[in-house]
Protein backbone atom coordinates (compact mmCIF):
# COMPACT_ATOMS: atom_id res chain seq x y z
CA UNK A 1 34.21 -17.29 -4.04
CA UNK A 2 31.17 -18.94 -2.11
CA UNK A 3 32.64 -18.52 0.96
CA UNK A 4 33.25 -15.02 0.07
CA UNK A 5 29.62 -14.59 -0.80
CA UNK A 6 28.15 -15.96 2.38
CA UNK A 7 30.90 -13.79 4.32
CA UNK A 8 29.01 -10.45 2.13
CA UNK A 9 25.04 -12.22 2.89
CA UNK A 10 26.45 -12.91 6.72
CA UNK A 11 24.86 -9.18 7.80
CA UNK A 12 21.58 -10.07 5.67
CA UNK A 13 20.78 -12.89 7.21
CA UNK A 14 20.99 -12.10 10.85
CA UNK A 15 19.02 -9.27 9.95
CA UNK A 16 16.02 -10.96 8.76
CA UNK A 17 16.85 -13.62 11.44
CA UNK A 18 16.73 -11.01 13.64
CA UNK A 19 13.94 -8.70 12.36
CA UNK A 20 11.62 -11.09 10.37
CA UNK A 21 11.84 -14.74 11.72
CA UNK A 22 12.25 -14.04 15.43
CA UNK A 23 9.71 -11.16 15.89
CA UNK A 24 7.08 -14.14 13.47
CA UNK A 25 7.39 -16.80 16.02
CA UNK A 26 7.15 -14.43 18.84
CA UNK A 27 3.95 -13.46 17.24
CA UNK A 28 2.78 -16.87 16.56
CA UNK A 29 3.56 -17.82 20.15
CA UNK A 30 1.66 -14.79 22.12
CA UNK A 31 -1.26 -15.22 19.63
CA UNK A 32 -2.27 -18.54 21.91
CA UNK A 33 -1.68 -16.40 25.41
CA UNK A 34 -3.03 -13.70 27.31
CA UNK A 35 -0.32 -11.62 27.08
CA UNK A 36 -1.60 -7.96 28.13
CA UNK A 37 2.66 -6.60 28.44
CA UNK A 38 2.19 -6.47 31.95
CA UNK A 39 1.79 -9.88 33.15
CA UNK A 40 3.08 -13.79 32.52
CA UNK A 41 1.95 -14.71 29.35
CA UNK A 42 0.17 -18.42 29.45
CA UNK A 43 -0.74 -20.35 27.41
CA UNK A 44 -4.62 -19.98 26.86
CA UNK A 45 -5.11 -22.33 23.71
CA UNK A 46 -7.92 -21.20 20.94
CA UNK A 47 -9.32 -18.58 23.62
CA UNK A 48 -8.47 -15.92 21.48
CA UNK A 49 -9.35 -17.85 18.26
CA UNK A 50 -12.94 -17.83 20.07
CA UNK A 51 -12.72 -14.20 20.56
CA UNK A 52 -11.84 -12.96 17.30
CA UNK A 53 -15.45 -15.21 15.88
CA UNK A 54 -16.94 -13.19 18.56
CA UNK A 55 -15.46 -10.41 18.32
CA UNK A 56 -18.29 -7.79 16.70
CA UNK A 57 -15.89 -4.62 15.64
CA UNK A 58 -13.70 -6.71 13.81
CA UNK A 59 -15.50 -7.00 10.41
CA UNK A 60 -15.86 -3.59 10.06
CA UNK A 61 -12.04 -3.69 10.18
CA UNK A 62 -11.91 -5.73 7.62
CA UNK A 63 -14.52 -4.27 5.41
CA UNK A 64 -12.66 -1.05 5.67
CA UNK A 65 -9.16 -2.23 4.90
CA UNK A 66 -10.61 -4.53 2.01
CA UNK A 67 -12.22 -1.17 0.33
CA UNK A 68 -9.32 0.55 0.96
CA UNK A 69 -7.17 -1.74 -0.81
CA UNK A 70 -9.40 -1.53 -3.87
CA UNK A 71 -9.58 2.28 -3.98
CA UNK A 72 -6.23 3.00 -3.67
CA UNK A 73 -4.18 0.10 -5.02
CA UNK A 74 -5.59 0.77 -8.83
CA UNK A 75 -4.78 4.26 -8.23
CA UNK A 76 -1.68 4.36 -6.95
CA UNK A 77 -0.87 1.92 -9.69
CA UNK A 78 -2.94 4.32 -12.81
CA UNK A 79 -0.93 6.92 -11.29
CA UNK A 80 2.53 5.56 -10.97
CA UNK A 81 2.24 4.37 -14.64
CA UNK A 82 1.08 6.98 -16.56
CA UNK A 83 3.53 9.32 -15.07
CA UNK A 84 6.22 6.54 -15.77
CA UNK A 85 5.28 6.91 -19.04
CA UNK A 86 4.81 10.11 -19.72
CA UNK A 87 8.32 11.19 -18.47
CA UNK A 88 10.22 8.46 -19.90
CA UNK A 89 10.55 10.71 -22.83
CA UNK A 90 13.98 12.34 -22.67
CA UNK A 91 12.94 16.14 -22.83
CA UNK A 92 13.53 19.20 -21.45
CA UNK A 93 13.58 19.67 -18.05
CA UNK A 94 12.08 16.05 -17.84
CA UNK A 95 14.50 15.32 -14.78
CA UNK A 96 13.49 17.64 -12.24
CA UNK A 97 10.01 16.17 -13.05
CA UNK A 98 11.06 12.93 -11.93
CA UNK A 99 12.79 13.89 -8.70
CA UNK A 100 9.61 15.74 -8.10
CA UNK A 101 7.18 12.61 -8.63
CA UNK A 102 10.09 10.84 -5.96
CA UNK A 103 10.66 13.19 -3.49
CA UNK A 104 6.83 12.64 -1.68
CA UNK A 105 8.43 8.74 -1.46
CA UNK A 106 11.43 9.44 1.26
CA UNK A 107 9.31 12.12 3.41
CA UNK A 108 8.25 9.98 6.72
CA UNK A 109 5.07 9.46 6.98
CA UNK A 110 4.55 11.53 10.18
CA UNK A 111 5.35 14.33 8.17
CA UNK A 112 3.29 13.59 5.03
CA UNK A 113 0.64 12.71 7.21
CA UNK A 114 0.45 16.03 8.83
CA UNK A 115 0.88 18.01 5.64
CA UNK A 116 -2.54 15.88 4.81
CA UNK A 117 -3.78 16.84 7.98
CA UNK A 118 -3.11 20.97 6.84
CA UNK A 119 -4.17 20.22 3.25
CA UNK A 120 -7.55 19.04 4.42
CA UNK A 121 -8.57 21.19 7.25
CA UNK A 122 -12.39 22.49 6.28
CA UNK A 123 -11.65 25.92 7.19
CA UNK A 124 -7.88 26.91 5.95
CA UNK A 125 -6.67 24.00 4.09
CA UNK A 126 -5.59 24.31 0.55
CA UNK A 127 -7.70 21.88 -1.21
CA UNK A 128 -11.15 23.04 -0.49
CA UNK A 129 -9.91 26.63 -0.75
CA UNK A 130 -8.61 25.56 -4.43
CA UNK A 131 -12.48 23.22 -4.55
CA UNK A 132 -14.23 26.96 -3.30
CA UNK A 133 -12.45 28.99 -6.34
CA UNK A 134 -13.61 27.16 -8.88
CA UNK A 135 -16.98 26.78 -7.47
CA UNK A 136 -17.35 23.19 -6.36
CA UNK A 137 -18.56 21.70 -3.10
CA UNK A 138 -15.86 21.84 -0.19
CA UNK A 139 -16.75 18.59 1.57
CA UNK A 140 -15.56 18.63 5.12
CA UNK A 141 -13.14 15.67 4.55
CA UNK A 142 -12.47 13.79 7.74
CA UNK A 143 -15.43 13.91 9.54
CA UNK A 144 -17.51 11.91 7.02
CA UNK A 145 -17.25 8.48 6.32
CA UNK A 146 -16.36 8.48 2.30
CA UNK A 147 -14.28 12.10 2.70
CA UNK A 148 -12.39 10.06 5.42
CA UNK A 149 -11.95 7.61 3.41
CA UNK A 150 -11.04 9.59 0.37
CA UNK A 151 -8.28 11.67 2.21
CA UNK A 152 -6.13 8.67 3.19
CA UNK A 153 -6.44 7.31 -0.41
CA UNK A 154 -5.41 11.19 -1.61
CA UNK A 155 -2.49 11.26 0.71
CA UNK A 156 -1.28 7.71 -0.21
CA UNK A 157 -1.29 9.12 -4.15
CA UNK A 158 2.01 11.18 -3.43
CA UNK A 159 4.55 7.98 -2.19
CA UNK A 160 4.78 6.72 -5.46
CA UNK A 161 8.34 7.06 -6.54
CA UNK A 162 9.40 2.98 -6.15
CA UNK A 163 6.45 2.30 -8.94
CA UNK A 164 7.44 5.08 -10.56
CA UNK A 165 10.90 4.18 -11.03
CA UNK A 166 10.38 0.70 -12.63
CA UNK A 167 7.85 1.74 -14.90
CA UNK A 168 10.06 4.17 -15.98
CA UNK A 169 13.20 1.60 -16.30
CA UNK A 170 11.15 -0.92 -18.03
CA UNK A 171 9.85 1.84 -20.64
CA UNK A 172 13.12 2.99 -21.91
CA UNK A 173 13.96 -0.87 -22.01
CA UNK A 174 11.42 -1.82 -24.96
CA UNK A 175 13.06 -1.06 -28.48
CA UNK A 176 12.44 2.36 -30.37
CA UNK A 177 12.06 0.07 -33.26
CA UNK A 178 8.80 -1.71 -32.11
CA UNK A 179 7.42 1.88 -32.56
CA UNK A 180 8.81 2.72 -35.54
CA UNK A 181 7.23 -0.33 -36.81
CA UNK A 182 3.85 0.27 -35.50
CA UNK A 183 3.94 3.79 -36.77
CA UNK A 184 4.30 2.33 -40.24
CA UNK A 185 1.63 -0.15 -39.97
CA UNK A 186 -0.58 2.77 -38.97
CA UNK A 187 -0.98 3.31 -34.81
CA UNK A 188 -1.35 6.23 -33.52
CA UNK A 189 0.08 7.14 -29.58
CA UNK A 190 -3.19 4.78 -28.31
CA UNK A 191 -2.68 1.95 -30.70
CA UNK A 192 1.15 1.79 -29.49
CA UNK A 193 0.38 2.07 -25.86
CA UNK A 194 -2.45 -0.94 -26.39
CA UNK A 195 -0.51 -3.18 -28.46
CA UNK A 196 3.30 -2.61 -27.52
CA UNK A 197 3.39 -0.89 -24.58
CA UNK A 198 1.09 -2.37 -21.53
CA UNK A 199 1.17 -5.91 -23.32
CA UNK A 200 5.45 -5.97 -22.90
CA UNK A 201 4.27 -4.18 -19.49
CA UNK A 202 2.08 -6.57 -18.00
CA UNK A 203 4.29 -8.80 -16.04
CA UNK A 204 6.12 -6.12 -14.59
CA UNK A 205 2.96 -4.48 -13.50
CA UNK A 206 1.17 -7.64 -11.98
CA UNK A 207 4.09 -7.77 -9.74
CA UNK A 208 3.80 -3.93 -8.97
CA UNK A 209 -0.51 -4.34 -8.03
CA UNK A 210 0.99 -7.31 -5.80
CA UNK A 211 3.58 -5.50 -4.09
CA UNK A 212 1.24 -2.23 -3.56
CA UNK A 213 -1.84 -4.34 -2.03
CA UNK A 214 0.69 -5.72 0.61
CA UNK A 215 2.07 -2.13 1.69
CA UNK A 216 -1.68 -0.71 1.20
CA UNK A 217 -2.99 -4.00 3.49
CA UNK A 218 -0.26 -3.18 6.48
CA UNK A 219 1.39 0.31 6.03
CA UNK A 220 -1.90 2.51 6.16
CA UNK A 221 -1.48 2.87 9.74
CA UNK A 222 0.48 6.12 9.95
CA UNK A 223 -2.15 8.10 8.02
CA UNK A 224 -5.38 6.53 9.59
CA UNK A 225 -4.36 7.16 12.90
CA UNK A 226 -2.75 10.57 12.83
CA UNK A 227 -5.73 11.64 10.76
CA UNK A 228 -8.58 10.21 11.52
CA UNK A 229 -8.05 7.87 14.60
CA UNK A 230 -9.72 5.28 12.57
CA UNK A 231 -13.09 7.04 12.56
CA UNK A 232 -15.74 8.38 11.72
CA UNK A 233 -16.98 5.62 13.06
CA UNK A 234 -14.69 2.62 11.97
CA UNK A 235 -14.72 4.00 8.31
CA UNK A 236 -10.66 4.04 8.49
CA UNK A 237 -10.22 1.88 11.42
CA UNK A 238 -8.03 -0.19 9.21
CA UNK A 239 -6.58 -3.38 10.57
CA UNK A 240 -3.52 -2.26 11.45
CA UNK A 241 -5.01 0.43 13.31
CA UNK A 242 -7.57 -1.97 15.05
CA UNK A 243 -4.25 -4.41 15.66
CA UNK A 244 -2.76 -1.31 17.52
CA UNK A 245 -5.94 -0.17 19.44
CA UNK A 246 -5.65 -4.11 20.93
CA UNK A 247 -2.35 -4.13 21.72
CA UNK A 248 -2.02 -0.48 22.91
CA UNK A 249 -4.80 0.60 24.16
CA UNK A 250 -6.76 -2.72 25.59
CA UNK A 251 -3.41 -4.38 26.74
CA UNK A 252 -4.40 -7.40 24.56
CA UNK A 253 -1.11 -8.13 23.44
CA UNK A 254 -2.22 -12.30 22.49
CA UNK A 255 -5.74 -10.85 20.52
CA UNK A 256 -3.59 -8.71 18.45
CA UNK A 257 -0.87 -10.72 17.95
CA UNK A 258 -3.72 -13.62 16.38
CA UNK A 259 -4.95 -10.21 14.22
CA UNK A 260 -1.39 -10.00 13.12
CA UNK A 261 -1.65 -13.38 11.85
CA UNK A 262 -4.99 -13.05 10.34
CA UNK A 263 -3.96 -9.71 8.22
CA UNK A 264 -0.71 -11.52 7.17
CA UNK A 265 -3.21 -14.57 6.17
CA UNK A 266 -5.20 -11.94 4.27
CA UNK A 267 -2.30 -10.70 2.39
CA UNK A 268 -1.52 -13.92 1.17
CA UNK A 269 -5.02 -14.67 -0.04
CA UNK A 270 -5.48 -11.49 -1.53
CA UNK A 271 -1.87 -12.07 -3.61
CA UNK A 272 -3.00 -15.36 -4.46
CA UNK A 273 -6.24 -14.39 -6.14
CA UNK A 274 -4.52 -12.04 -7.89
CA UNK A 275 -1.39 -14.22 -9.00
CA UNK A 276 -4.68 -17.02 -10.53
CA UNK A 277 -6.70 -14.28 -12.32
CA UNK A 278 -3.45 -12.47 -13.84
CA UNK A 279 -2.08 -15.91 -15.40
CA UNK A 280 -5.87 -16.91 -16.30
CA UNK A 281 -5.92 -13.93 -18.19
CA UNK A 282 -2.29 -14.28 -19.53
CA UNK A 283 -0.69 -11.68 -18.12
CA UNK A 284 1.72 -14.24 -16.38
CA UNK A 285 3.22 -17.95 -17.72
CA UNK A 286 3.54 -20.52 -15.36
């Protein structure tokens, strides 16, 4: 039986071999060369280390992926839960609901970022034709800083459907009767959702805000480039996108390859501090 397991895990493992562990030490090797892609890399110790301290454009980076991640990860998150909730309910036509709140999840993100890119145009796009109907300012969305901003968080609204799905699961997993009971003792729909509902949630939920600061950290790229190029200014120059501009555009394949390693480093501190405040405030045991 174990042999038969590690014969099924066999494919698994070369994979991540393959398309985790080899591609990290590659990365932690060319982060202490000049590697441009064109030449020999050599070894150039802590140059780059030196360069990154110096480097002036790359706060900005970091300032922009850091308020990123704390516009859109509670979002995503409010989002992905209340519609969880809402359509855990077995009603009516409840289904197609739910393979409409997926379906945004499996388009590529070339494609959903060019829908964004239609959606947003100031002169024929939907939204501020909708915003102009009912009256309200139509901001001209990616060539400000904040609209910028705001239209990559929008965009990043719709992929929800992995959330989605275990919210939903873990909902229809808590018993009717711990309703039935609180309907007795007197709470309403609010009192429920306060006392049974996020509480029996919580865990689950920490582990979703993890997950979604990771992917919101390192998978903005798509969007930021294709529609904004990481501007105005470097408003949505995201790390990833500033990682790419190094490696792509400046043929400084060792900087960005020490940028990898400093977003992955952020990543884990970010998960960290959230791992300590969510068991300070109980939400996980030990």
């Amino acid at each position: 039986m174990i042999a038969g397991a590690r014969r099924f895990l066999a494919p698994y493992a070369l994979g991540v071999v393959l398309l985790v562990l080899v591609p990290a030490g590659l990365t932690f090797a060319y982060a202490f060369t000049n590697a441009t892609g064109l030449n020999e890399p050599s070894f150039t110790g802590l140059a780059n280390v030196s360069r990154m301290r110096a480097d002036p454009f790359l706060p900005a980076s970091i300032r922009a992926s850091l308020v990123h991640v704390g516009i859109a990860v509670p979002l995503r998150l409010l989002v992905a839960v209340t519609l969880g909730l809402v359509l855990a309910a077995q009603r009516r036509g409840a289904r197609w609901y739910r393979v409409a709140v997926y379906v945004p999840t499996v388009m590529p993100d070339m494609a959903m970022a060019l829908l964004a890119l239609w959606a947003f145009n100031p002169l024929y796009g939907p939204v501020n034709q909708v915003l102009g109907a009912f009256g309200l300012p139509e901001p001209v969305w990616l060539s400000t800083p904040w609209g910028a901003r705001w239209a990559v968080v929008v965009m990043l609204l719709f992929p929800i459907g992995e959330a989605f799905l275990v919210v939903l699961a873990m909902r229809r997993r808590i018993p009717s009767s711990l309703y039935d009971a609180a309907a007795l003792e007197g709470y309403g729909p609010f009192g429920q959702l306060r006392r049974i509902t996020l509480p029996l949630l919580a865990p689950v939920l920490v582990l979703l805000a993890v997950r979604d600061v990771i992917l919101t950290l390192q998978v903005n790229f798509v969007p930021a480039y294709l529609l904004t190029d990481g501007g105005p200014g470097n408003a949505t120059r995201y790390l990833p996108v500033y990682i790419y501009d190094q490696a792509f555009e400046f043929s400084g394949f060792g900087y960005a390859a020490l940028l990898t390693i400093s977003l992955m480093l952020l990543s884990t501190l970010l998960v960290g501090l959230m791992v300590v405040l969510a068991r300070r405030w109980g939400l996980l045991r030990r």
